[in-house]
C-alpha atoms as a PDB file:
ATOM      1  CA  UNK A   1     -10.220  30.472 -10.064  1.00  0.00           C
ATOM      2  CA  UNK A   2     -12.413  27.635 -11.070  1.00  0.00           C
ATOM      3  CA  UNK A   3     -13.373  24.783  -8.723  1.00  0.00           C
ATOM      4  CA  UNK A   4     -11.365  22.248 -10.325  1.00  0.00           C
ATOM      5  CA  UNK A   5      -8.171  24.409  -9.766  1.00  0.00           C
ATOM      6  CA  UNK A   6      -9.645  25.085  -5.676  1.00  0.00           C
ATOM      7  CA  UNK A   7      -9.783  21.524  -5.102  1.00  0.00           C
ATOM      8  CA  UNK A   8      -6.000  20.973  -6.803  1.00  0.00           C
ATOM      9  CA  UNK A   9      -4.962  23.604  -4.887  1.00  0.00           C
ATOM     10  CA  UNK A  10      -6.346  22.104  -1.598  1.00  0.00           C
ATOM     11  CA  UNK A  11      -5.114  18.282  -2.500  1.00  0.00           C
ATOM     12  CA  UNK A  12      -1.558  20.168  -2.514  1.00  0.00           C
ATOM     13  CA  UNK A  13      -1.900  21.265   0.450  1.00  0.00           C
ATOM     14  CA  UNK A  14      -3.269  18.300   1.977  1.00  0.00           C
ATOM     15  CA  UNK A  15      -0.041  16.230   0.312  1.00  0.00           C
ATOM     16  CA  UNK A  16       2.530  18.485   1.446  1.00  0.00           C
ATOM     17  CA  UNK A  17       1.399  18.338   5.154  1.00  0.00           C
ATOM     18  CA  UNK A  18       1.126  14.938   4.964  1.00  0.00           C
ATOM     19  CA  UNK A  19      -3.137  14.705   5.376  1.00  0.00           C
ATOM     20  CA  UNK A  20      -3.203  11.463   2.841  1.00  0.00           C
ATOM     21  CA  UNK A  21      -6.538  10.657   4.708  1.00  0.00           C
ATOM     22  CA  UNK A  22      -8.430  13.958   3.340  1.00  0.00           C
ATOM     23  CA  UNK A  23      -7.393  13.318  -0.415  1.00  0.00           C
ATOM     24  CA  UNK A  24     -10.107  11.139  -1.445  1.00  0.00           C
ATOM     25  CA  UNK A  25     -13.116  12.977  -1.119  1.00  0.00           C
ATOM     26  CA  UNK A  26     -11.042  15.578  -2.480  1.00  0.00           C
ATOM     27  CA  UNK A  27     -10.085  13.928  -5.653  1.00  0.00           C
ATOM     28  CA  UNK A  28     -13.854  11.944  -5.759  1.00  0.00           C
ATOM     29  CA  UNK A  29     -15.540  15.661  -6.154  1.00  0.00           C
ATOM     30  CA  UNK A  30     -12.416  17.028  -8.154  1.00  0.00           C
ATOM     31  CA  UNK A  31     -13.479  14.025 -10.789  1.00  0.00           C
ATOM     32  CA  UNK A  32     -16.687  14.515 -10.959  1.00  0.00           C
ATOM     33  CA  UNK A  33     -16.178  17.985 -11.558  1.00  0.00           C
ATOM     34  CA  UNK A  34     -13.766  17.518 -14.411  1.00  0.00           C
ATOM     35  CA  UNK A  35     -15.774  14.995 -16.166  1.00  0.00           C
ATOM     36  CA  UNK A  36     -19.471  16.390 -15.753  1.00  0.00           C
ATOM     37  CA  UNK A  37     -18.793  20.490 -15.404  1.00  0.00           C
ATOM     38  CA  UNK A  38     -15.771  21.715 -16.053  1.00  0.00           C
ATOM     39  CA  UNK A  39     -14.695  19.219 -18.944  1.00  0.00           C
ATOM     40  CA  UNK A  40     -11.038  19.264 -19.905  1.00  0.00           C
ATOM     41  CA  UNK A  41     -10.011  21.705 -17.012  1.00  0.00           C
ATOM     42  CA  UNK A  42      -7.073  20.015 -16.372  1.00  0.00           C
ATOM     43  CA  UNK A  43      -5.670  16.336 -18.047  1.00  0.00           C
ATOM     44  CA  UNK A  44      -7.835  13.468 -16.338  1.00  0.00           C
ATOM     45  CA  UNK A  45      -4.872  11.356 -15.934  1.00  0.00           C
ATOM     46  CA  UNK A  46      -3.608  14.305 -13.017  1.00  0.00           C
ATOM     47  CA  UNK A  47      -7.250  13.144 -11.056  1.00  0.00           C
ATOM     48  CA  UNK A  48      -6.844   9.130 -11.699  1.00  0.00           C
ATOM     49  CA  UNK A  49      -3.211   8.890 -10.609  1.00  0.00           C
ATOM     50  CA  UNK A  50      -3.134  10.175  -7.237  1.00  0.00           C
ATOM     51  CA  UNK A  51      -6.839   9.349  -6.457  1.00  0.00           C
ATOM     52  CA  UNK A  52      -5.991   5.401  -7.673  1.00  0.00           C
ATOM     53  CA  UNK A  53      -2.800   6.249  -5.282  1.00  0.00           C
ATOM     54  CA  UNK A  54      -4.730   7.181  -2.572  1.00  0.00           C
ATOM     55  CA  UNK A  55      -7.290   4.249  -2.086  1.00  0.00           C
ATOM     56  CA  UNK A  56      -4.203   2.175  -2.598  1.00  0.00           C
ATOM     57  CA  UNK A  57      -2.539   3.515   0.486  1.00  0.00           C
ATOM     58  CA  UNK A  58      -6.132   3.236   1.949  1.00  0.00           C
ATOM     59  CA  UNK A  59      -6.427   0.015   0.802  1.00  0.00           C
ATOM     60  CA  UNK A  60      -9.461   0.159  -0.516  1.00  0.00           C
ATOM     61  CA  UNK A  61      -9.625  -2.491  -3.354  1.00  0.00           C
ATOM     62  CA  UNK A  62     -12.706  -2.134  -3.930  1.00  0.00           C
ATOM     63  CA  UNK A  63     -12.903   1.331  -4.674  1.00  0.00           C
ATOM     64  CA  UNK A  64      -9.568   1.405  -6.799  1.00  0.00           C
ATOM     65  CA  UNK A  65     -11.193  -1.542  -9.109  1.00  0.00           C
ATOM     66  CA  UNK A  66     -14.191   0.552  -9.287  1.00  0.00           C
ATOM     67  CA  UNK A  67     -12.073   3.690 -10.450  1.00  0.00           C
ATOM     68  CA  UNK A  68     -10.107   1.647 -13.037  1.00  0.00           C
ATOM     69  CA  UNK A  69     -13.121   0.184 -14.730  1.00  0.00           C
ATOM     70  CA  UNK A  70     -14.232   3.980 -15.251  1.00  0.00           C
ATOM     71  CA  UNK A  71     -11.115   5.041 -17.306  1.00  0.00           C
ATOM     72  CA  UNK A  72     -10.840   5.271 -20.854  1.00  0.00           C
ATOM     73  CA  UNK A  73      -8.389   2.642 -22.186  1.00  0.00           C
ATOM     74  CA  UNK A  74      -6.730   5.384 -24.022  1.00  0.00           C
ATOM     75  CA  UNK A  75      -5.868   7.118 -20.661  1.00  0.00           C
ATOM     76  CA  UNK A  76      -4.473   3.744 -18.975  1.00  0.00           C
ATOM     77  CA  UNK A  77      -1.869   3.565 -21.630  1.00  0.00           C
ATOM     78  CA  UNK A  78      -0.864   7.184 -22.343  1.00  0.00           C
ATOM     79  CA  UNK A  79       0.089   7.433 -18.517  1.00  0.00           C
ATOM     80  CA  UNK A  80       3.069   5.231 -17.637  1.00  0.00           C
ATOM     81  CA  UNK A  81       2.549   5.996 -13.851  1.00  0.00           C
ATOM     82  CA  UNK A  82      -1.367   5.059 -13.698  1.00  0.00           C
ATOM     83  CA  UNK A  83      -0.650   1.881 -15.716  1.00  0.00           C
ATOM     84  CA  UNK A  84       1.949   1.421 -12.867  1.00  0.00           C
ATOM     85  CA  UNK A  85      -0.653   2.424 -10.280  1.00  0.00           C
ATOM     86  CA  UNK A  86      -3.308  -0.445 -11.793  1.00  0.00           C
ATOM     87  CA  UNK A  87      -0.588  -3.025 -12.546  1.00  0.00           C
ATOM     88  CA  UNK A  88       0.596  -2.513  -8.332  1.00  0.00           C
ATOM     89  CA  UNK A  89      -3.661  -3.204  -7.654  1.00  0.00           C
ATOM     90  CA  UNK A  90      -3.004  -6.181  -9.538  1.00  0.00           C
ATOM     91  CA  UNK A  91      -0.501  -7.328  -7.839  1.00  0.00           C
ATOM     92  CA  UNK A  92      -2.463  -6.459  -4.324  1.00  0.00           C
ATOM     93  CA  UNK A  93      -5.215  -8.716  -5.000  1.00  0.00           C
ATOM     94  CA  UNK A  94      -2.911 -11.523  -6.140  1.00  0.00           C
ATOM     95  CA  UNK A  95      -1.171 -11.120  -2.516  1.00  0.00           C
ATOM     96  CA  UNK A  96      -4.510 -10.424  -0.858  1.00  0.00           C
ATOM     97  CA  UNK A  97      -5.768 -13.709  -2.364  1.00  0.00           C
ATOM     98  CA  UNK A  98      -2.525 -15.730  -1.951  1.00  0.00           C
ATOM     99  CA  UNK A  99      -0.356 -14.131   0.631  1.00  0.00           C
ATOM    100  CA  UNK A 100       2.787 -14.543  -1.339  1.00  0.00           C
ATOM    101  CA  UNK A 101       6.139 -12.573  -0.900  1.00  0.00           C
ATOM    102  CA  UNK A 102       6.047  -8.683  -2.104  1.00  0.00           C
ATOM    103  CA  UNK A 103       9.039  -9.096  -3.872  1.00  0.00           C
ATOM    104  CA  UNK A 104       6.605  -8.327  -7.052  1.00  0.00           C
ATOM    105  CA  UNK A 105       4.852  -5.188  -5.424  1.00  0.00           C
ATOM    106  CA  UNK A 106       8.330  -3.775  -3.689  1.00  0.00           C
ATOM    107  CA  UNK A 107      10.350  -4.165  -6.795  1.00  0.00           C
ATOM    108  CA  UNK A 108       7.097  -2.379  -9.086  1.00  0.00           C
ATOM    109  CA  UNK A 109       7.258   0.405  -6.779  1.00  0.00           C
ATOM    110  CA  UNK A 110      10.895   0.970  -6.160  1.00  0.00           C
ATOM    111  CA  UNK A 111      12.078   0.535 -10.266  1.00  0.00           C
ATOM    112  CA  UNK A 112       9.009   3.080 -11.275  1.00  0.00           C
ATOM    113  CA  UNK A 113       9.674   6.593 -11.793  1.00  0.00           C
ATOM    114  CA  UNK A 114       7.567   9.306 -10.015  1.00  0.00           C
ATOM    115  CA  UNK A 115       7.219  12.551 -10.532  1.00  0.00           C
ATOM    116  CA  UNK A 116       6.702  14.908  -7.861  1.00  0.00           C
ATOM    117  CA  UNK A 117       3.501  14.956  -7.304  1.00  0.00           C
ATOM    118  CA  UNK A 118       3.301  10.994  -6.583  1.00  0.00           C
ATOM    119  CA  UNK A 119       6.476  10.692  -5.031  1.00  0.00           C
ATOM    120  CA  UNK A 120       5.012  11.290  -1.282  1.00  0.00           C
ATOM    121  CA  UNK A 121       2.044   8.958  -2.038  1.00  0.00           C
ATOM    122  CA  UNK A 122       3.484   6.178  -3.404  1.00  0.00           C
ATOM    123  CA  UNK A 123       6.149   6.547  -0.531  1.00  0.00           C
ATOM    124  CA  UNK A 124       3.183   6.628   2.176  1.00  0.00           C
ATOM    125  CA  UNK A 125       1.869   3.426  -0.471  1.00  0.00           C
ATOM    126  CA  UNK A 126       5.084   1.489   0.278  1.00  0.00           C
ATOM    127  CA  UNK A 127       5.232   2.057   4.030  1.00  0.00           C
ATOM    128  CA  UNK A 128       1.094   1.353   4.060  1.00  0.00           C
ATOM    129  CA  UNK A 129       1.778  -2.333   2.593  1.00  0.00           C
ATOM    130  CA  UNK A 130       4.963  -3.225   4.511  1.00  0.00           C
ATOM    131  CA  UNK A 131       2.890  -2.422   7.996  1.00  0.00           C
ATOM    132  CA  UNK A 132      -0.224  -4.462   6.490  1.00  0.00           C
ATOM    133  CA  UNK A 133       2.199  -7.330   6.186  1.00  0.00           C
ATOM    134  CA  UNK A 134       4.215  -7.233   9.725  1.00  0.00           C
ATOM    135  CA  UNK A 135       0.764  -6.828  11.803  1.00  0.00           C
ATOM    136  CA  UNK A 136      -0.166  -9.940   9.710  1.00  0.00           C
ATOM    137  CA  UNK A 137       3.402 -11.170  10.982  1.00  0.00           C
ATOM    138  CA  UNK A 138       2.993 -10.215  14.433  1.00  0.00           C
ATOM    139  CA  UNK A 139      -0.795 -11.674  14.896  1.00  0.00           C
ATOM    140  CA  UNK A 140       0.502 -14.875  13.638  1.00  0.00           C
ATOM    141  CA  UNK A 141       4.028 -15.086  15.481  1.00  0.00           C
ATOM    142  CA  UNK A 142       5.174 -14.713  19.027  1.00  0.00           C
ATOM    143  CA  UNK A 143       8.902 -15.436  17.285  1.00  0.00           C
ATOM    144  CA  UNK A 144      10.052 -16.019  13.521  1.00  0.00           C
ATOM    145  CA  UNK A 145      13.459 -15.659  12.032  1.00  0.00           C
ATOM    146  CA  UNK A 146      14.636 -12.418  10.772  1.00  0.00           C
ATOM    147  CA  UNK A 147      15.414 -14.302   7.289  1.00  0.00           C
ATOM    148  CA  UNK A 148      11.626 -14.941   6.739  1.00  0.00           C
ATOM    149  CA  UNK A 149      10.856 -11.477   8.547  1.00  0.00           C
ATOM    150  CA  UNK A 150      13.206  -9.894   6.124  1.00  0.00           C
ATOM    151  CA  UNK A 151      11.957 -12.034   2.784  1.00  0.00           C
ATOM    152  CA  UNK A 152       8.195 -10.714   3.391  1.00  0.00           C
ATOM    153  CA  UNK A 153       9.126  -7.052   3.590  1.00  0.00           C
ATOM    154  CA  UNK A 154      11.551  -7.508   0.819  1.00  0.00           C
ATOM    155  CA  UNK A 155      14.865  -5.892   3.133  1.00  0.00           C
ATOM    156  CA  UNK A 156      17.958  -7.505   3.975  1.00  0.00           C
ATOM    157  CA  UNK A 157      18.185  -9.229   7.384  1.00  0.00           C
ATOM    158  CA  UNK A 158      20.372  -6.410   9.042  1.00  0.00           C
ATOM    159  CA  UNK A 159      18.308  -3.441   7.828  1.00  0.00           C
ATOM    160  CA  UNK A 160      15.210  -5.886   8.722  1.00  0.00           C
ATOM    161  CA  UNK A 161      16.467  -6.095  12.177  1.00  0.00           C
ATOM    162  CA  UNK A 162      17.592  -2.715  12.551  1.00  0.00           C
ATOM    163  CA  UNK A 163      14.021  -1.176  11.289  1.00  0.00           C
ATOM    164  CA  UNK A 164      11.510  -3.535  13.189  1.00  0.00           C
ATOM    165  CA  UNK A 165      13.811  -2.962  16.638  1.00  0.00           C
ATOM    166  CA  UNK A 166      13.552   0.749  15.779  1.00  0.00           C
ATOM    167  CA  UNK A 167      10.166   1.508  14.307  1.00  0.00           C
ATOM    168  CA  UNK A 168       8.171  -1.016  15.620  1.00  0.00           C
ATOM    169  CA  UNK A 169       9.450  -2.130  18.897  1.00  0.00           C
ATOM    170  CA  UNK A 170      10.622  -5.496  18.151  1.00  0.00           C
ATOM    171  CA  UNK A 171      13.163  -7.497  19.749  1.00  0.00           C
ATOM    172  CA  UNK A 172      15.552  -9.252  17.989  1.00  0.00           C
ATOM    173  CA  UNK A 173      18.348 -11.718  19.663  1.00  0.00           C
ATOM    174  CA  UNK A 174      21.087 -11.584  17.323  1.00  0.00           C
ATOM    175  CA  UNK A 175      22.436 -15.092  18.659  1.00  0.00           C
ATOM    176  CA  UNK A 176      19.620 -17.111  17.559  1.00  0.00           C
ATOM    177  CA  UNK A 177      18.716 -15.270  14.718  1.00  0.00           C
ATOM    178  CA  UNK A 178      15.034 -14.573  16.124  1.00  0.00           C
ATOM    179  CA  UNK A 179      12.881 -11.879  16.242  1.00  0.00           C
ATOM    180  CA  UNK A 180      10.190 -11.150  18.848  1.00  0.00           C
ATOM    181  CA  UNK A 181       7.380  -9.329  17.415  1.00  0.00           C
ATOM    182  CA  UNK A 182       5.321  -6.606  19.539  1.00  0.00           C
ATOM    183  CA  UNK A 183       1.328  -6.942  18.710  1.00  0.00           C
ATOM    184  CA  UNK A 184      -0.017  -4.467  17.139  1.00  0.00           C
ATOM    185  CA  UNK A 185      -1.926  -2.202  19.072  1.00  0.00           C
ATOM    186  CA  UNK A 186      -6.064  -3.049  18.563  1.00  0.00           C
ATOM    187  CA  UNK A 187      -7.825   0.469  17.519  1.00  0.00           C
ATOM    188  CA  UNK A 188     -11.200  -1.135  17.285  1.00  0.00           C
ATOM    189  CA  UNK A 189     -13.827  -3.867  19.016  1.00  0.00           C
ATOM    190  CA  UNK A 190     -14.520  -5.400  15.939  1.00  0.00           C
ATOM    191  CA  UNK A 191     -13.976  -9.066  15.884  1.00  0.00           C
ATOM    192  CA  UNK A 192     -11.858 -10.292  13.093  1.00  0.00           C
ATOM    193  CA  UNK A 193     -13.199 -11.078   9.344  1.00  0.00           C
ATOM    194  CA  UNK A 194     -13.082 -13.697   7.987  1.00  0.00           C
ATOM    195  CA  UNK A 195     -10.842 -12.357   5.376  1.00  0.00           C
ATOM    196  CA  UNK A 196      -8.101 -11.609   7.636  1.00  0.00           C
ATOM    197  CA  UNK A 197      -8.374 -15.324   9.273  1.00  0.00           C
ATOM    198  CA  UNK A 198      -7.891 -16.358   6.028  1.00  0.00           C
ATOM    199  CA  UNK A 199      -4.746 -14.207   5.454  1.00  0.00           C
ATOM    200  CA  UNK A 200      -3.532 -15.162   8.687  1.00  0.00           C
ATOM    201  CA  UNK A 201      -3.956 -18.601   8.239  1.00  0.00           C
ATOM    202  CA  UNK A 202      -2.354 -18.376   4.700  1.00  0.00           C
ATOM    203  CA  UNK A 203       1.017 -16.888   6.845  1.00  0.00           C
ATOM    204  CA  UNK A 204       1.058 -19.135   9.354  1.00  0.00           C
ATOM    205  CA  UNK A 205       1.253 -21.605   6.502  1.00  0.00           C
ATOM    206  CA  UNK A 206       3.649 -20.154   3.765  1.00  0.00           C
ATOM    207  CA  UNK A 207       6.144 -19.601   6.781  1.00  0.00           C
ATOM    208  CA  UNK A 208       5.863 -23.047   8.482  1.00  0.00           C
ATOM    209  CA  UNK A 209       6.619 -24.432   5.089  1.00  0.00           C
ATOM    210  CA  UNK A 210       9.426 -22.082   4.720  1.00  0.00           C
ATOM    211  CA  UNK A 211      10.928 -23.610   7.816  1.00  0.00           C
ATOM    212  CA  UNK A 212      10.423 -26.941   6.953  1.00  0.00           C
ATOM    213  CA  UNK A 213      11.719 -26.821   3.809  1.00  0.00           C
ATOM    214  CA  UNK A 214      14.897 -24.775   5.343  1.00  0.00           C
END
C-alpha cells in the first residue's frame, strides 16, 4: 500500500468516528505527497475537497484562501463540490466582514449535492457556522426575539425555539416572543480581538436596526 492510500485510509477513519480535528494535518501531508512523490496517485480534487472542507469547519480563512490560490483553475471547475466549497469561503468572508444574514451560506450548503465522503463534513460545516453565529448572539444579547434569533440561523421561529431551548440551554418565553440566551462557556484567558469586537459590534447593530425598523 502506498502512503497516499495509508493516509486516505486513516482520514476515513478519522471521518467516520467523527475526529474532524485530526483531518488536516492528515490531508496537508496527503497533498504534499500526491503532488511532489507519488504524482497522480489518486485525483487531486479527492485531497482539495475535504481538506478546503475541513479548515472551513475550522474556520481557518486564512488557510482555506491559501489552499485555493494553489489549485489549478482547471481543477476548480471540473469539481462541482470544490467550486461549492470556494464559493461557501466566499461567502464567509463577506459575512466575516459584514455580519449579514446566512441566508446565502445556509441555502449554498443545503441546495448542494454531496457525495458521501463530504456529507459528514459539510454537515459538521453547517453546525460549525450556526454556533459561530449564536455565541456572537449570546455575547451581544441578554434577550432578543426569536424572529431575529431565527432570521440569523436561517430556521423558522418554532424549530428556532425548540433547538436553542434544547441544544443550547436557552430560555425562551413563548408569551413575549423572547429568548434568553445562555453565554457561552469561555475555554480560554485570552482577551477578545479586535476582530470579534468588531463582529460583535456589527450584531449589536444590524439587530437594533432590525428592531427599529420592525
Amino acid at each position: 500500500m502506498t502512503t497516499a492510500h495509508r493516509l486516505i485510509e486513516q482520514a476515513d477513519v478519522c471521518i467516520k468516528a467523527g475526529r474532524y480535528q485530526d483531518l488536516i494535518p492528515l490531508y496537508e501531508q496527503l497533498e504534499f505527497q500526491v503532488s511532489a512523490i507519488e504524482i497522480e496517485a489518486v485525483p487531486m480534487n479527492t485531497i482539495y475537497e475535504p481538506l478546503l472542507a475541513s479548515y472551513l469547519v475550522a474556520y481557518d480563512l486564512y488557510s482555506a484562501r491559501s489552499l485555493v490560490s494553489r489549485i489549478p483553475e482547471v481543477t476548480k471547475t471540473e469539481s462541482s463540490q470544490l467550486a461549492v466549497l470556494i464559493q461557501v469561503l466566499e461567502l464567509l468572508r463577506q459575512w466575516e466582514r459584514q455580519n449579514g444574514n446566512l441566508k446565502d451560506i445556509y441555502t449554498l450548503l443545503h441546495q448542494s449535492r454531496w457525495n458521501s465522503a463530504l456529507a459528514p463534513l459539510i454537515a459538521v460545516l453547517q453546525d460549525s457556522i450556526q454556533n459561530r453565529e449564536l455565541d456572537l448572539l449570546a455575547k451581544a444579547y441578554t434577550s432578543l426575539p426569536i424572529q431575529l434569533a431565527a432570521s440569523r440561523i436561517w430556521l423558522n421561529e418554532d424549530t428556532a425555539a425548540e433547538q436553542l431551548v434544547a441544544t443550547r440551554g436557552w430560555r425562551y418565553d413563548a408569551s413575549t416572543g423572547l429568548l434568553y440566551p445562555k453565554a457561552p462557556e469561555v475555554t480560554t484567558n485570552r482577551p477578545i480581538g479586535l476582530q470579534e469586537f468588531g463582529q460583535l459590534a456589527d450584531v449589536v447593530a444590524h439587530l437594533e436596526f432590525k428592531q427599529e425598523a420592525s
